[in-house]
C-alpha atoms as a PDB file:
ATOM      1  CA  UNK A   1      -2.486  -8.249  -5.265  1.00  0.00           C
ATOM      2  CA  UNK A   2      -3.173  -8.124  -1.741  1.00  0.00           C
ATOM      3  CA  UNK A   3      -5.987  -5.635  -0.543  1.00  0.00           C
ATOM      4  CA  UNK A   4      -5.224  -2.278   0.730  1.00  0.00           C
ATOM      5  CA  UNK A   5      -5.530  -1.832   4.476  1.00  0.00           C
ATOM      6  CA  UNK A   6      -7.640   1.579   5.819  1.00  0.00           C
ATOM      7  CA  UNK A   7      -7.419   1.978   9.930  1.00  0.00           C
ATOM      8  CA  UNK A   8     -10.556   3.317  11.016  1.00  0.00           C
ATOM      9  CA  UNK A   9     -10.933   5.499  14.283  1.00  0.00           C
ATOM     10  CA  UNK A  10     -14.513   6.169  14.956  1.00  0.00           C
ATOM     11  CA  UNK A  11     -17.348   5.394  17.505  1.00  0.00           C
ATOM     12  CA  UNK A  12     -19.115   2.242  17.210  1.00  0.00           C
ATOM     13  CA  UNK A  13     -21.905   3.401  14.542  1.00  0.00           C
ATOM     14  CA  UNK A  14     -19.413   5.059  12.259  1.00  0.00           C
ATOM     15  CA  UNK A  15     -17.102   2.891  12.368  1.00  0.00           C
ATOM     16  CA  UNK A  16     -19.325  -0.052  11.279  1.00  0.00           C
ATOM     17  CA  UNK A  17     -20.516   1.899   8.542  1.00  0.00           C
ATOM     18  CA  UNK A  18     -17.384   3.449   7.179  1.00  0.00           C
ATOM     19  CA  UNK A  19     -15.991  -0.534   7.355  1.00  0.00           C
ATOM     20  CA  UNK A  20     -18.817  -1.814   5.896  1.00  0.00           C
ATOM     21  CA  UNK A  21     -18.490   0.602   2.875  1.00  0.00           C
ATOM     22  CA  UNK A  22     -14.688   0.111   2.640  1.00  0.00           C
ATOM     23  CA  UNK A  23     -14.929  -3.753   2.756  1.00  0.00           C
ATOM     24  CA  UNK A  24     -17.515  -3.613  -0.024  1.00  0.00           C
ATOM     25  CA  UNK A  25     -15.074  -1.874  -2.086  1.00  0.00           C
ATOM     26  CA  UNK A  26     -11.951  -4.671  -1.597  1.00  0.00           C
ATOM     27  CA  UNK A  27     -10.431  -2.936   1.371  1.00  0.00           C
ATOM     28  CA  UNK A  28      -9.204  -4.750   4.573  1.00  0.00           C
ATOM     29  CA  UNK A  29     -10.206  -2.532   7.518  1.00  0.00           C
ATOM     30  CA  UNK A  30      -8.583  -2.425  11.192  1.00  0.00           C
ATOM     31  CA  UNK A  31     -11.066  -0.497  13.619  1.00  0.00           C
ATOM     32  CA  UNK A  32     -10.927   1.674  16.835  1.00  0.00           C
ATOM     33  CA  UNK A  33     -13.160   4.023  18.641  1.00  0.00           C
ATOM     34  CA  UNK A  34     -10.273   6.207  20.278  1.00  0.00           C
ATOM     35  CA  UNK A  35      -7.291   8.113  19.596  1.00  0.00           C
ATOM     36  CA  UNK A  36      -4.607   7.094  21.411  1.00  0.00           C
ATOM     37  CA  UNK A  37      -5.397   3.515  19.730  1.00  0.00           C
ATOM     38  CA  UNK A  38      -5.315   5.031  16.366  1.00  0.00           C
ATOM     39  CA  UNK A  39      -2.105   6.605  17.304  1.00  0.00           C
ATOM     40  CA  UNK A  40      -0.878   3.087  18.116  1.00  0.00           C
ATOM     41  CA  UNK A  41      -2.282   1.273  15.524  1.00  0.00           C
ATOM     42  CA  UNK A  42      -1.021   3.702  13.030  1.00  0.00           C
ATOM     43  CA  UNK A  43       2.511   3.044  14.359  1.00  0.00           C
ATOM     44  CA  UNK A  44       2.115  -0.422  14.163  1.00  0.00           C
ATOM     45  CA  UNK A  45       0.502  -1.721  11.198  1.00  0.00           C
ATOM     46  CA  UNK A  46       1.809   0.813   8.534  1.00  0.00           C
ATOM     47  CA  UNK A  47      -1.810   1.367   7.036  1.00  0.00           C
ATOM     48  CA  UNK A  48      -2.435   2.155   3.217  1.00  0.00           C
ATOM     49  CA  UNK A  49      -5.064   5.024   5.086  1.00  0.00           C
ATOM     50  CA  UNK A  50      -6.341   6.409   7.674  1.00  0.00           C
ATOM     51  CA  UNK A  51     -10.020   7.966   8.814  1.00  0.00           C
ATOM     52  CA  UNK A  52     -10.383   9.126  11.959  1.00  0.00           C
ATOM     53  CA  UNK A  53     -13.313  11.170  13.551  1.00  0.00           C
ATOM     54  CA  UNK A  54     -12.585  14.190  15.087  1.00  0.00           C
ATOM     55  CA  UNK A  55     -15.097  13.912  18.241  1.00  0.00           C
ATOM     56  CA  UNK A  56     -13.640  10.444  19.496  1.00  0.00           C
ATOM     57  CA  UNK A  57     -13.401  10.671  23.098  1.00  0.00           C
ATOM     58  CA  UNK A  58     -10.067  10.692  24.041  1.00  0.00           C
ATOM     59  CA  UNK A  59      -8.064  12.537  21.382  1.00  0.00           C
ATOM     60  CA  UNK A  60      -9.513  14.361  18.777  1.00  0.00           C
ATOM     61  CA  UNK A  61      -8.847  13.654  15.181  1.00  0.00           C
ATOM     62  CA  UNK A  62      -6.794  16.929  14.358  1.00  0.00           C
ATOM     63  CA  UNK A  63      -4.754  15.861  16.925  1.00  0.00           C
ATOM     64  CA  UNK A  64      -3.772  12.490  16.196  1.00  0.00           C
ATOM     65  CA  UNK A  65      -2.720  14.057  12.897  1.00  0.00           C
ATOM     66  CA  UNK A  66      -1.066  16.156  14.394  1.00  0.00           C
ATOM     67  CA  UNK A  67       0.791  13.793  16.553  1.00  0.00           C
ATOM     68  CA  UNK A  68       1.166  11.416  13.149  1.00  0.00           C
ATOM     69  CA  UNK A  69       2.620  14.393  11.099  1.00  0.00           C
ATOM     70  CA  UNK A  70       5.442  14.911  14.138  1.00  0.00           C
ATOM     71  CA  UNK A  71       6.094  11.275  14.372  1.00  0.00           C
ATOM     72  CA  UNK A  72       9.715  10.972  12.456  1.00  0.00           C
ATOM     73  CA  UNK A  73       8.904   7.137  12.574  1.00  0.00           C
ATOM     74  CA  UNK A  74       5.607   7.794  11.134  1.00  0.00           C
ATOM     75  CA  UNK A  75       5.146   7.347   7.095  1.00  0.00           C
ATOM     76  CA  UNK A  76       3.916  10.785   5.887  1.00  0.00           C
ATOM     77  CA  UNK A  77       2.528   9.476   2.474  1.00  0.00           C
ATOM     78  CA  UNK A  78      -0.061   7.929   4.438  1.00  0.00           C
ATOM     79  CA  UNK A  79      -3.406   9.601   3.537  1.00  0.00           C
ATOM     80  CA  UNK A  80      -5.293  10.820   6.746  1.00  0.00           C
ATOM     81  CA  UNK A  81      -9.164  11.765   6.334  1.00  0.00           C
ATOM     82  CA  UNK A  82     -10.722  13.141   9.175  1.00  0.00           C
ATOM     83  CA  UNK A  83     -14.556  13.025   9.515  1.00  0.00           C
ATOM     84  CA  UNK A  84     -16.891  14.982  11.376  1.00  0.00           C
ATOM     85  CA  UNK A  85     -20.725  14.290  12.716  1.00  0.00           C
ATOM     86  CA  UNK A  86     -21.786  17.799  11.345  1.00  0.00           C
ATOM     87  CA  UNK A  87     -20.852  20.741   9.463  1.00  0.00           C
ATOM     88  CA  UNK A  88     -17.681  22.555  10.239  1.00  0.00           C
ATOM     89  CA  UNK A  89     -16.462  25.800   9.728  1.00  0.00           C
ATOM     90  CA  UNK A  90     -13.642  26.535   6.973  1.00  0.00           C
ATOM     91  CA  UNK A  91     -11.339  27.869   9.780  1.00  0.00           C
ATOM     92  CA  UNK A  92     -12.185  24.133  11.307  1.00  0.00           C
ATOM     93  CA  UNK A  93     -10.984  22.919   8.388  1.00  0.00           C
ATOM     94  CA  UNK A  94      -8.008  24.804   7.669  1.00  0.00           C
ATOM     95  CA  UNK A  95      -6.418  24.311  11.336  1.00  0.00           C
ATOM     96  CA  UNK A  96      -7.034  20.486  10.204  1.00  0.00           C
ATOM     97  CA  UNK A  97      -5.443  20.465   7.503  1.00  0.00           C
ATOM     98  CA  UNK A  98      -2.834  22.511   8.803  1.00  0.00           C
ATOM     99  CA  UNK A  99      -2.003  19.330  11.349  1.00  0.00           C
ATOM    100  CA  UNK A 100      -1.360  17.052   8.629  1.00  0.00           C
ATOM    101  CA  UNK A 101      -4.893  15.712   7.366  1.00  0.00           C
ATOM    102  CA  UNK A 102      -5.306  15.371   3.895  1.00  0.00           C
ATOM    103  CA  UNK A 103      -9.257  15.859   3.014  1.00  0.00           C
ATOM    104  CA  UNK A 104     -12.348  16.697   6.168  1.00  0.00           C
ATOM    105  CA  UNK A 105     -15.567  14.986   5.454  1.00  0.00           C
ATOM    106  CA  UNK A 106     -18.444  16.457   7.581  1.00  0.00           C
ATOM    107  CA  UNK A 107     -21.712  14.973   7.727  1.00  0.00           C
ATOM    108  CA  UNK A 108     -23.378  13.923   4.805  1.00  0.00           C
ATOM    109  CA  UNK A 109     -20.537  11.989   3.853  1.00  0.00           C
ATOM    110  CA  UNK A 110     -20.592  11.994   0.065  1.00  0.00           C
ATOM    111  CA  UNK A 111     -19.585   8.236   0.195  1.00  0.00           C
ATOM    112  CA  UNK A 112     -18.849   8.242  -3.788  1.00  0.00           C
ATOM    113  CA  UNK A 113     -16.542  11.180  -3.519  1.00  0.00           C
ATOM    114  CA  UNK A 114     -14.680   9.629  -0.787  1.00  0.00           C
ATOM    115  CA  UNK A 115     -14.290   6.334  -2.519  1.00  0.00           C
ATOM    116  CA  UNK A 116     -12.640   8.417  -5.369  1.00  0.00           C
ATOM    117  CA  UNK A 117     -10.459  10.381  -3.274  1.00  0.00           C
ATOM    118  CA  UNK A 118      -9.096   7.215  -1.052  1.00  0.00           C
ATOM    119  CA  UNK A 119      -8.448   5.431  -4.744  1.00  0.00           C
ATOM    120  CA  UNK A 120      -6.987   8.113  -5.833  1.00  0.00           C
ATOM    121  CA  UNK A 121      -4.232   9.180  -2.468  1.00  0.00           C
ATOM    122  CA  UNK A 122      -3.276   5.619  -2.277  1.00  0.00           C
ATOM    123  CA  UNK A 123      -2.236   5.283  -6.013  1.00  0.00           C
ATOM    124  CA  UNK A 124       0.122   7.933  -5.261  1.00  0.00           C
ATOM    125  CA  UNK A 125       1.230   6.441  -2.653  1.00  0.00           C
ATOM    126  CA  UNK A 126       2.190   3.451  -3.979  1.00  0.00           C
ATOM    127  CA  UNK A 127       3.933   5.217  -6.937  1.00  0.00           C
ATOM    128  CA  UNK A 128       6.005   7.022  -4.024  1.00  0.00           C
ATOM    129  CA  UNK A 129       6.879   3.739  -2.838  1.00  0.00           C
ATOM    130  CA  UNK A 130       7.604   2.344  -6.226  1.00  0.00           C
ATOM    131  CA  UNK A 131       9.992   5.916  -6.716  1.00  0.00           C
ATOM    132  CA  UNK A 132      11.827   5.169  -3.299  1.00  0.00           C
ATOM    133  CA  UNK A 133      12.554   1.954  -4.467  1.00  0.00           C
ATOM    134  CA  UNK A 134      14.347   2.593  -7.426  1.00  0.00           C
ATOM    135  CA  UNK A 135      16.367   5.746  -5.589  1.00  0.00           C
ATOM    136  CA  UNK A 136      17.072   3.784  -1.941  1.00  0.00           C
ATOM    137  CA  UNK A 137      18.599   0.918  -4.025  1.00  0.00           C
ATOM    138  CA  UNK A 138      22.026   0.506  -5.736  1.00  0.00           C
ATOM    139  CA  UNK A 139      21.658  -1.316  -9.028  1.00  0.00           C
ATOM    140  CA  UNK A 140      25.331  -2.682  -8.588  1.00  0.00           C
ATOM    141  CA  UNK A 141      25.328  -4.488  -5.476  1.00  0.00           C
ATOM    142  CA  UNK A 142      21.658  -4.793  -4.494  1.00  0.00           C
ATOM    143  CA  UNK A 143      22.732  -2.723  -1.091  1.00  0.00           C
ATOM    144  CA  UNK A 144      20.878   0.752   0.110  1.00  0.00           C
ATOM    145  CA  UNK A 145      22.268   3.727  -2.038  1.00  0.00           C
ATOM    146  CA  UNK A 146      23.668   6.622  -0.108  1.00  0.00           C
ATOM    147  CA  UNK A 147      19.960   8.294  -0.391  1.00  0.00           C
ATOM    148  CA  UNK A 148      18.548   5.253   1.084  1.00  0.00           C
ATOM    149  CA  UNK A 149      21.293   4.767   3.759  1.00  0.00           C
ATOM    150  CA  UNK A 150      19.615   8.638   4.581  1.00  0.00           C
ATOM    151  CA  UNK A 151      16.814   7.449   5.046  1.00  0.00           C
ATOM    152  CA  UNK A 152      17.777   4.733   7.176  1.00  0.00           C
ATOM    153  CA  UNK A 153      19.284   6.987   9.490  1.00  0.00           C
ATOM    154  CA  UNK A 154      16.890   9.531   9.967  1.00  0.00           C
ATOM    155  CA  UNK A 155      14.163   6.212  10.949  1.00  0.00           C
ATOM    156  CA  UNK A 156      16.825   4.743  13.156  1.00  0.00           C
ATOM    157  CA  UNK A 157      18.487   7.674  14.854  1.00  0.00           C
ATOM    158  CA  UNK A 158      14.649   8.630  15.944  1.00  0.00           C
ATOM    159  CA  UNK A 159      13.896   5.351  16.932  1.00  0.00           C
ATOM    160  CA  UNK A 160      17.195   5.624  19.088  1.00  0.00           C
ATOM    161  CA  UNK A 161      16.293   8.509  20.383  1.00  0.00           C
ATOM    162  CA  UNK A 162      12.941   7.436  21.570  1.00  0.00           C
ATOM    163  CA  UNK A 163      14.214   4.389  23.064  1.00  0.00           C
ATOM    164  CA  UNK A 164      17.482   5.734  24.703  1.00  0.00           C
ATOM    165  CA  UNK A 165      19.381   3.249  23.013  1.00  0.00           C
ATOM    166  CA  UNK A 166      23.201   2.998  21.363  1.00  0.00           C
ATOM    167  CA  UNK A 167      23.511   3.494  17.556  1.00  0.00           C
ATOM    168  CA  UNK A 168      26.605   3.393  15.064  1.00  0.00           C
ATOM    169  CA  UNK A 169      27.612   3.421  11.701  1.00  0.00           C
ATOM    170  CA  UNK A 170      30.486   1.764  10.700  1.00  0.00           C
ATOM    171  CA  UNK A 171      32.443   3.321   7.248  1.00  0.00           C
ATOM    172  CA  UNK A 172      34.669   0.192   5.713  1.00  0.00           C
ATOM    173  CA  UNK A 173      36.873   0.426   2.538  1.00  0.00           C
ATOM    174  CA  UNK A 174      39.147  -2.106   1.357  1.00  0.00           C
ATOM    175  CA  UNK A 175      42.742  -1.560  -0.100  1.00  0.00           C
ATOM    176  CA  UNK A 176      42.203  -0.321  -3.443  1.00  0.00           C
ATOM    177  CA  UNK A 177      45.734  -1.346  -4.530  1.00  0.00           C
ATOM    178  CA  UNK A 178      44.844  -4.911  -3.899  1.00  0.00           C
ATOM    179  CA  UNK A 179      42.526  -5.017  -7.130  1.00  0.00           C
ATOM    180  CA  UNK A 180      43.802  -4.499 -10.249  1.00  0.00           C
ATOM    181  CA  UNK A 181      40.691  -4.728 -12.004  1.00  0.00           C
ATOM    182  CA  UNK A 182      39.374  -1.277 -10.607  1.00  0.00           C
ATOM    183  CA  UNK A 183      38.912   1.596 -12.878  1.00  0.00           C
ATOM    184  CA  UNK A 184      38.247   4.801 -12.626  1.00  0.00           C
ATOM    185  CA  UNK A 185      38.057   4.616  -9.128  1.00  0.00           C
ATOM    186  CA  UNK A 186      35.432   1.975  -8.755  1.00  0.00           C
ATOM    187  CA  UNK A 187      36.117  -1.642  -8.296  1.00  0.00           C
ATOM    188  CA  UNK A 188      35.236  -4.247 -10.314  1.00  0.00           C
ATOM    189  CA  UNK A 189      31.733  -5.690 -10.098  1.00  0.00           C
ATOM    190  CA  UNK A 190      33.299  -9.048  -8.719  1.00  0.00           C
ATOM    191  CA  UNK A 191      34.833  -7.437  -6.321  1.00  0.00           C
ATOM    192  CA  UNK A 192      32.178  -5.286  -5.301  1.00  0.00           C
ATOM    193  CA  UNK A 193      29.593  -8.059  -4.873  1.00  0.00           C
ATOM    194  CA  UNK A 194      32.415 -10.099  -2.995  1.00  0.00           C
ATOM    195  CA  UNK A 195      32.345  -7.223  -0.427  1.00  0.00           C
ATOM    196  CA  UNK A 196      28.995  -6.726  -0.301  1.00  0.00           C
ATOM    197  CA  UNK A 197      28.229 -11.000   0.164  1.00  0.00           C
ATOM    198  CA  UNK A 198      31.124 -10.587   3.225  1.00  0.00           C
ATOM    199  CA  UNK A 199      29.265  -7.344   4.863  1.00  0.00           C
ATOM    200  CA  UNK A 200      25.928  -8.963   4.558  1.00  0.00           C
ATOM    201  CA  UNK A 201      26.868 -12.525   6.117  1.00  0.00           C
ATOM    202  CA  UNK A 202      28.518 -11.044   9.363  1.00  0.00           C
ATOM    203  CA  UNK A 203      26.134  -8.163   9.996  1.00  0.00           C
ATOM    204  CA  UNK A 204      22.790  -8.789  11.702  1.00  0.00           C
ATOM    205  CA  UNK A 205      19.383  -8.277   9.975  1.00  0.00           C
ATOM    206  CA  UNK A 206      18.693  -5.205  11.601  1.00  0.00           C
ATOM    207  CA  UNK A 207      21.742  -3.696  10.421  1.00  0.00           C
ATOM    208  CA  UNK A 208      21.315  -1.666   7.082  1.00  0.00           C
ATOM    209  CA  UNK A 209      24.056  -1.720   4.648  1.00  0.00           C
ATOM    210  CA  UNK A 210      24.514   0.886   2.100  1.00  0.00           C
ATOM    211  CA  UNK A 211      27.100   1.452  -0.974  1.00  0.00           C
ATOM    212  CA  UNK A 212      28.730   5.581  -1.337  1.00  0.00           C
ATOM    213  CA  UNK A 213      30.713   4.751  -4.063  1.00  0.00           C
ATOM    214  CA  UNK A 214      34.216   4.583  -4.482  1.00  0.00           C
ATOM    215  CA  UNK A 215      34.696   1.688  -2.450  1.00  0.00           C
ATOM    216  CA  UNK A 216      33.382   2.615   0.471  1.00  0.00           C
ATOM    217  CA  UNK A 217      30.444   1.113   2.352  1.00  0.00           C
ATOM    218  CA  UNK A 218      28.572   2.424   5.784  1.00  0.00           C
ATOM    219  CA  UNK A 219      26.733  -0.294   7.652  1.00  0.00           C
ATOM    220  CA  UNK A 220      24.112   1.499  10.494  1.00  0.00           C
ATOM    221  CA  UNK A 221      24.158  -0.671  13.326  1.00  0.00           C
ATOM    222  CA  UNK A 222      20.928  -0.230  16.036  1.00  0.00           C
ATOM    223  CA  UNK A 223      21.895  -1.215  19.336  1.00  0.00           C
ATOM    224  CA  UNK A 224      25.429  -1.439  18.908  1.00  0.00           C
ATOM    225  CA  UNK A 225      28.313   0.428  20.750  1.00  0.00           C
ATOM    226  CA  UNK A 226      31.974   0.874  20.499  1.00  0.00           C
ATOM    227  CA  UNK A 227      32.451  -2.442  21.990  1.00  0.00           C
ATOM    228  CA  UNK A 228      30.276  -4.321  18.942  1.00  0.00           C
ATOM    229  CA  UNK A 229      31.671  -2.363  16.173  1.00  0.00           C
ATOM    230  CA  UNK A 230      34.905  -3.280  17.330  1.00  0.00           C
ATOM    231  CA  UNK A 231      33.475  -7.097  16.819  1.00  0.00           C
ATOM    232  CA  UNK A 232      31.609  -6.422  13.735  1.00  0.00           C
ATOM    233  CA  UNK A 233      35.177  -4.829  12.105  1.00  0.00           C
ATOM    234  CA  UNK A 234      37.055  -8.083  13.277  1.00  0.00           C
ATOM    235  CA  UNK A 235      34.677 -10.576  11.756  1.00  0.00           C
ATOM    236  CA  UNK A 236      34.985  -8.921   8.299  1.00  0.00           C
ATOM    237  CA  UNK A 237      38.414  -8.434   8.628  1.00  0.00           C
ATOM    238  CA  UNK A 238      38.727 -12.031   8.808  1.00  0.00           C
ATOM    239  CA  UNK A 239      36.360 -12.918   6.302  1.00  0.00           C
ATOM    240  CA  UNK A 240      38.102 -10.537   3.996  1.00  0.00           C
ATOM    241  CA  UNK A 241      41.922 -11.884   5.182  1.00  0.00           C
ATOM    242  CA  UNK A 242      40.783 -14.907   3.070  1.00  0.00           C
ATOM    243  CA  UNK A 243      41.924 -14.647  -0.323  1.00  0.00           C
ATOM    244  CA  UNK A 244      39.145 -14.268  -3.367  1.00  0.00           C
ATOM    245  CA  UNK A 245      39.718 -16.192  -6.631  1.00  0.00           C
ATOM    246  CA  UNK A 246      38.532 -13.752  -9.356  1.00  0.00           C
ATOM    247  CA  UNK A 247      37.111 -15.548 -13.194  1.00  0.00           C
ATOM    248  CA  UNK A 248      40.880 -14.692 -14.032  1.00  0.00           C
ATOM    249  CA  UNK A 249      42.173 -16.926 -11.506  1.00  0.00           C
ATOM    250  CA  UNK A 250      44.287 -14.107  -9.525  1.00  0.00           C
ATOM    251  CA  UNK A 251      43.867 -14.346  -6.097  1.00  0.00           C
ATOM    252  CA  UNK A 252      44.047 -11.860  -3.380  1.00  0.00           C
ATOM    253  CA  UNK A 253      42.874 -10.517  -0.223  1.00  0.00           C
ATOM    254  CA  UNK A 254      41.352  -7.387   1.092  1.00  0.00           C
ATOM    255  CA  UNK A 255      43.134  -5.050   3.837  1.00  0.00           C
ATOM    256  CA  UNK A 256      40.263  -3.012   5.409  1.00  0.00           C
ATOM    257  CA  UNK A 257      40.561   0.437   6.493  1.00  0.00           C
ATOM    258  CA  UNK A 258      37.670   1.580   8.845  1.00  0.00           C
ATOM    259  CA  UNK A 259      36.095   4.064  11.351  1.00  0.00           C
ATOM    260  CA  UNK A 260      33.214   4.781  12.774  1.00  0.00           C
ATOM    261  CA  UNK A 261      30.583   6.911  14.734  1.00  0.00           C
ATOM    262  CA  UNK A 262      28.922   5.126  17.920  1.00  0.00           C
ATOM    263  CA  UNK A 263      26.558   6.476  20.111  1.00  0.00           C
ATOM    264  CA  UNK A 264      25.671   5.056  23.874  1.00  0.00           C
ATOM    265  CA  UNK A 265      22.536   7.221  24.340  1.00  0.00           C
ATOM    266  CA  UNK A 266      21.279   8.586  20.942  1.00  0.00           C
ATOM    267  CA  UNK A 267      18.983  10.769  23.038  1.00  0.00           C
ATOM    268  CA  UNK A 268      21.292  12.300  24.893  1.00  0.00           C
ATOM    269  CA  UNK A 269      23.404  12.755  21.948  1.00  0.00           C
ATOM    270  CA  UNK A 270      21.547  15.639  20.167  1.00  0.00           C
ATOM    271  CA  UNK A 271      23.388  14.139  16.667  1.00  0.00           C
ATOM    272  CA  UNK A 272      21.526  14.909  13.401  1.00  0.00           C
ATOM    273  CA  UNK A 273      21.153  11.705  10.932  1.00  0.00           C
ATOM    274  CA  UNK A 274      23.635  13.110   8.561  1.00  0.00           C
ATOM    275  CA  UNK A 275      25.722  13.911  11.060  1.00  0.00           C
ATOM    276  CA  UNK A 276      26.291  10.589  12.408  1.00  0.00           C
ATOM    277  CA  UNK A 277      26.890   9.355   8.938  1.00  0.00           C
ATOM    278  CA  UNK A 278      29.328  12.236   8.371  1.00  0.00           C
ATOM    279  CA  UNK A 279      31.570  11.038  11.135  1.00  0.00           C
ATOM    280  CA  UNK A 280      31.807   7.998  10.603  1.00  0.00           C
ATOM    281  CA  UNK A 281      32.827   8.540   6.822  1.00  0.00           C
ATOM    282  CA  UNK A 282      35.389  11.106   8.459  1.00  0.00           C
ATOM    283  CA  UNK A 283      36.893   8.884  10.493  1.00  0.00           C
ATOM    284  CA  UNK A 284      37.402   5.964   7.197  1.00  0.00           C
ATOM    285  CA  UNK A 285      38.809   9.358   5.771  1.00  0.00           C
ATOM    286  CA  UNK A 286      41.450   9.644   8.494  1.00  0.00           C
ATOM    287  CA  UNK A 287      42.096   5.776   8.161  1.00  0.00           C
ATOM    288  CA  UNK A 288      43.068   6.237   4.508  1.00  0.00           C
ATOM    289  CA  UNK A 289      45.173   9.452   5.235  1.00  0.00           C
ATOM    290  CA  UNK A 290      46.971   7.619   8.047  1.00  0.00           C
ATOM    291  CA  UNK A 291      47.525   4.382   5.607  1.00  0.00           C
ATOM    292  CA  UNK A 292      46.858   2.068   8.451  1.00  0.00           C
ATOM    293  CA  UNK A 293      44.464  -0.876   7.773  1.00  0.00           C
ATOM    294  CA  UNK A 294      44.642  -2.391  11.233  1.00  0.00           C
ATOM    295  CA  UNK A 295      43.363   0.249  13.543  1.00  0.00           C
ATOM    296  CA  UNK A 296      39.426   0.618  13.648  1.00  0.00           C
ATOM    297  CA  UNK A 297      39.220   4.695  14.096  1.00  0.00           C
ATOM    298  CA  UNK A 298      36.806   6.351  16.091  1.00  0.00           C
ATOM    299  CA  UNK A 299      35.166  10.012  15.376  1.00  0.00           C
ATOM    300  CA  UNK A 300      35.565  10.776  18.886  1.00  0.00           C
ATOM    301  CA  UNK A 301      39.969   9.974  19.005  1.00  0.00           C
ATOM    302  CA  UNK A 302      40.332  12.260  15.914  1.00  0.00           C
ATOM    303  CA  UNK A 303      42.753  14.897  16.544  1.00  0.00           C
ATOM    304  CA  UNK A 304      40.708  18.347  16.191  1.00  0.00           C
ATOM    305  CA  UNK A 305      41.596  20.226  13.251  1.00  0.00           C
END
């Protein structure tokens, strides 16, 4: 098992002798002696931990967890110790822990009790990520559930946001008449893996593809306007307007209903992560109502209710 990795932000002294400690224990350390470089770092490298000193010279340690805890893009189950060079009050410590750090270690560091604590906070954390796994996933077709399709949304829509770029999410959902095989409302596993292979061939890898059930499928599209969803629903149309031979031998092809939510300037767009993925299921809704398989619906042409 690869060693954990702990991103230390201290001056030159401490940070050589936190590092030392931590490497003597098995863990991989990435150092800094300011704040805005933790801040980056922290962004970047996805650390198992983080210990930061509150005097650094630049940003103080409360507030880079401060900053952290804000961050949407930022993994909250990330431990954050904050050290200090001498004894603090307990108001000190309480306004720290109040911007998102998870222990304060003032000088004398009880090394030993640290040790315990880090071991400790990243066990849980890899339990978390163990838990996500087994929620973000659907068992059926190996794609993002609608909890990790969430997710998803709520990391891309801020990243979006913080860029200024486009975003959509594209709802898809074959005709159900076309398979026989379904029952109670769900395809058959055939089917559903057929669909799943098809979305996963023509979408890009930084497109995340998730399963709602019931046929229907939302793929979140970074970067991508009305223009490219309009692309992305072609391709799959023809992929799909090629008939599948099931184990039974019947063949038959897929007419797609679709719609979709797309977004030039996500920052400009004020849209909540649900939101986005509400509208574009709403507009696959209208798609089925109207019973046309050709047209590629947008959220924004749907008559107002």
């Amino acid at each position: 098992m690869m060693s954990e990795l702990v991103l230390v932000a201290a001056d030159d002294w401490m940070g050589r002798s936190m590092a030392s400690v931590l490497e003597s224990e098995g863990y991989n350390v990435v150092r800094t002696d300011a704040g805005r470089g933790a801040l980056d770092l922290a962004r970047r490298i996805n650390p198992d931990a983080i210990l930061v000193e509150e005097s650094l010279p630049d940003v103080s340690g409360s507030e880079v967890c401060r900053a952290l805890r804000d961050d949407p893009l930022f993994d909250h189950a990330i431990p954050i110790f904050i050290t200090a060079s001498a004894p603090v009050a307990h108001s000190v410590r309480g306004r720290a822990y109040v911007a998102g750090a998870w222990d304060y270690c003032s000088q004398p560091i009880d090394v030993e009790a640290l040790l315990w604590k880090l071991q400790t906070f990243t066990r849980a954390r890899r339990a978390l990520k163990a838990a996500r796994s087994d929620l973000v996933i659907d068992q059926a077709t190996g794609l993002y559930s609608a909890l990790g399709l969430r997710y998803w949304a709520e990391h891309l829509c801020a990243l979006a946001s913080r860029r200024h770029e486009a975003l959509a999410c594209v709802a898809v959902m074959p005709d159900r008449a076309e398979d026989s095989s379904a029952t109670d409302g769900e395809p058959s596993t055939e089917v559903l893996n057929y669909l799943a292979d098809v979305c996963r061939a023509h979408s890009r890898r930084s497109d995340i593809i998730g399963y709602l059930g019931q046929w229907r499928l939302a793929i979140l599209a970074p970067g991508t306007d009305a223009l490219g969803v309009m692309g992305f629903v072609a391709r799959l149309r023809e992929a799909l307007g090629k008939s599948m031979t099931q184990a039974s031998g019947d063949r038959f092809t897929f007419p797609l209903h679709a719609g979709y939510c797309a977004v030039h300037d996500f920052a400009a767009a004020a849209i909540a992560p649900a939101e986005l993925l509400r509208r574009a299921e709403a507009a696959l809704g209208h798609a089925l109502r109207a019973g046309e398989w050709d047209v590629v619906f947008s959220f924004d042409e749907l008559p107002v209710s």
